[in-house]
C-alpha atoms as a PDB file:
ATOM      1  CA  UNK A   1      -9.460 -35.881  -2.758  1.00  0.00           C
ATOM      2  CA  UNK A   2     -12.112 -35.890  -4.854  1.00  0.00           C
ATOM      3  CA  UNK A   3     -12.054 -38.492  -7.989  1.00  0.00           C
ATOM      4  CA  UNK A   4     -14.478 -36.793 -10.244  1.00  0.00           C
ATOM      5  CA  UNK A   5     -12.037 -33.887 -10.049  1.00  0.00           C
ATOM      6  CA  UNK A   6     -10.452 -32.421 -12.588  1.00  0.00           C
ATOM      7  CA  UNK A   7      -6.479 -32.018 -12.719  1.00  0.00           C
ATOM      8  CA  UNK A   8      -6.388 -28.592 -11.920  1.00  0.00           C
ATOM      9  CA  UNK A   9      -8.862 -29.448  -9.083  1.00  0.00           C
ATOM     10  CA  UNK A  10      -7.254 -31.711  -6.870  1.00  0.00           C
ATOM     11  CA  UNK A  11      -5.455 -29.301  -4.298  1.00  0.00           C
ATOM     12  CA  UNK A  12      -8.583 -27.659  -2.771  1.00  0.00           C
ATOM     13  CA  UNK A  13      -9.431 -27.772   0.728  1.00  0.00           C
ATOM     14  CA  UNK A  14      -6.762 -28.676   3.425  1.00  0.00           C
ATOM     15  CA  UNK A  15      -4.630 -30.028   0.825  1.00  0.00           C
ATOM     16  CA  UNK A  16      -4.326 -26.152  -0.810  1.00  0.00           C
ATOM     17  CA  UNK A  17      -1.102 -24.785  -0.835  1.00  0.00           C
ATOM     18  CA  UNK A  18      -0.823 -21.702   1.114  1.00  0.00           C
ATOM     19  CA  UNK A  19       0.139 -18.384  -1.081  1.00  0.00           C
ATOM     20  CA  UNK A  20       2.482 -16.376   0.481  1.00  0.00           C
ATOM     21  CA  UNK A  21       4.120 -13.480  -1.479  1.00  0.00           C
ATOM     22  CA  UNK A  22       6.752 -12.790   1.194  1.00  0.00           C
ATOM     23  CA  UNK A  23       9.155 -15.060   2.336  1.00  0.00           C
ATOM     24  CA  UNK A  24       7.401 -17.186   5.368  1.00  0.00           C
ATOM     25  CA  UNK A  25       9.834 -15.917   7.928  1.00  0.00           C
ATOM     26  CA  UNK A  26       9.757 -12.349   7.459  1.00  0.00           C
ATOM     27  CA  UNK A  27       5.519 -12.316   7.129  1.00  0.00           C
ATOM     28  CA  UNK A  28       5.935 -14.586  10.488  1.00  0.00           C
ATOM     29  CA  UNK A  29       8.148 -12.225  12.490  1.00  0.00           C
ATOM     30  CA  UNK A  30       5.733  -9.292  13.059  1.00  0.00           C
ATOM     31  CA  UNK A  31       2.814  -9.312  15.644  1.00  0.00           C
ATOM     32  CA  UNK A  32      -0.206  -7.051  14.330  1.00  0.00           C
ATOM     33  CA  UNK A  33       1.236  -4.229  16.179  1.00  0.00           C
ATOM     34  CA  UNK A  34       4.487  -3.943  14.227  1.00  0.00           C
ATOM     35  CA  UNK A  35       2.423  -3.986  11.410  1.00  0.00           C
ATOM     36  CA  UNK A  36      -0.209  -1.349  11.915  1.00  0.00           C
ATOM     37  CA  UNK A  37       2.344   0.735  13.032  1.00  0.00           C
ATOM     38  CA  UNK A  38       4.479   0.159   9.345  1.00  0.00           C
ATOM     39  CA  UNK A  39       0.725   0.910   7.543  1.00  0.00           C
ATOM     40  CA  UNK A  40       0.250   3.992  10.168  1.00  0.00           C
ATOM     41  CA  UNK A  41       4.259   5.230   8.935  1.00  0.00           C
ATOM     42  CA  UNK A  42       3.532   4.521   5.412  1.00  0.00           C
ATOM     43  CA  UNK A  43       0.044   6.598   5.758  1.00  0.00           C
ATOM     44  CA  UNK A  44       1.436   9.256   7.649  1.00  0.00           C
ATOM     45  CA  UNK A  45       4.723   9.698   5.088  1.00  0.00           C
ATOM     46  CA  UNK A  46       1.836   9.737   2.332  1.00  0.00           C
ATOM     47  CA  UNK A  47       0.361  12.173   4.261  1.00  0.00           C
ATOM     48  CA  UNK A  48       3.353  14.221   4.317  1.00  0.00           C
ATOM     49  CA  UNK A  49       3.974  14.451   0.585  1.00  0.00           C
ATOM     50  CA  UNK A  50       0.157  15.296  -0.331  1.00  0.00           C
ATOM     51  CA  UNK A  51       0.804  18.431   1.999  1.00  0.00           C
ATOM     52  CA  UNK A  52       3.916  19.386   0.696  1.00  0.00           C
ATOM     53  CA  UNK A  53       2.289  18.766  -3.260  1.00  0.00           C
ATOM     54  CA  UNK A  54      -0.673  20.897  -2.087  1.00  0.00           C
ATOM     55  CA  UNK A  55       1.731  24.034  -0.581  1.00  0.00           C
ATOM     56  CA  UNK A  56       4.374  23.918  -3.607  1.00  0.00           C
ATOM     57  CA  UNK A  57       1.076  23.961  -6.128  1.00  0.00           C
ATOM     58  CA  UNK A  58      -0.161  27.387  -4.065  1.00  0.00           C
ATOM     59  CA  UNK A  59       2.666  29.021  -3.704  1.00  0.00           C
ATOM     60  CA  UNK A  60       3.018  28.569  -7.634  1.00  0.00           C
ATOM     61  CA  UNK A  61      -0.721  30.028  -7.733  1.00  0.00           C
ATOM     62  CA  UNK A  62       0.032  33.001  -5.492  1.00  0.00           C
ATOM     63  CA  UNK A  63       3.084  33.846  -7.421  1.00  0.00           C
ATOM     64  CA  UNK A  64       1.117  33.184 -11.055  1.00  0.00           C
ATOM     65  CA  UNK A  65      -1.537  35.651  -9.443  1.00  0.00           C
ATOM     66  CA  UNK A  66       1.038  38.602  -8.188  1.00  0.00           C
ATOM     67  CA  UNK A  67       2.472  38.337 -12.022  1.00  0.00           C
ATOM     68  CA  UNK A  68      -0.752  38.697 -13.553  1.00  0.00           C
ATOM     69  CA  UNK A  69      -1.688  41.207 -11.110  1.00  0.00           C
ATOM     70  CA  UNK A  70       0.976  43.541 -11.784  1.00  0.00           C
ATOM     71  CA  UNK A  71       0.636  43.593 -15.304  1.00  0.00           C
END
């Protein structure tokens, strides 16, 4: 520990507490498998609603086209 430090200063290094924003058993229990495959699902269900956004807002333009069209 360093005695010029200031208060706020004193936990650096090894003495640091480690962050962790999940509780330490759950973040513990996965391999790095399990968890590329949850950010591959996550991705892929993403993926899923962009596609369905993208054919919803078409059909809505083909139908907004045949209206005008027949007018």
């Amino acid at each position: 520990m360093d005695p010029y430090a200031k208060p706020g200063e004193r936990k650096v290094g090894e003495h640091r507490p480690r962050i962790e924003h999940v509780s330490p058993g759950e973040a513990r229990s996965k391999n790095r498998q399990e968890r590329q495959a949850e950010k591959q699902q996550i991705v892929a269900e993403r993926r899923a609603i962009k596609k369905s956004a993208r054919r919803h807002l078409h059909r809505l333009l083909e139908r907004d086209l045949d209206e005008t069209g027949s007018e």
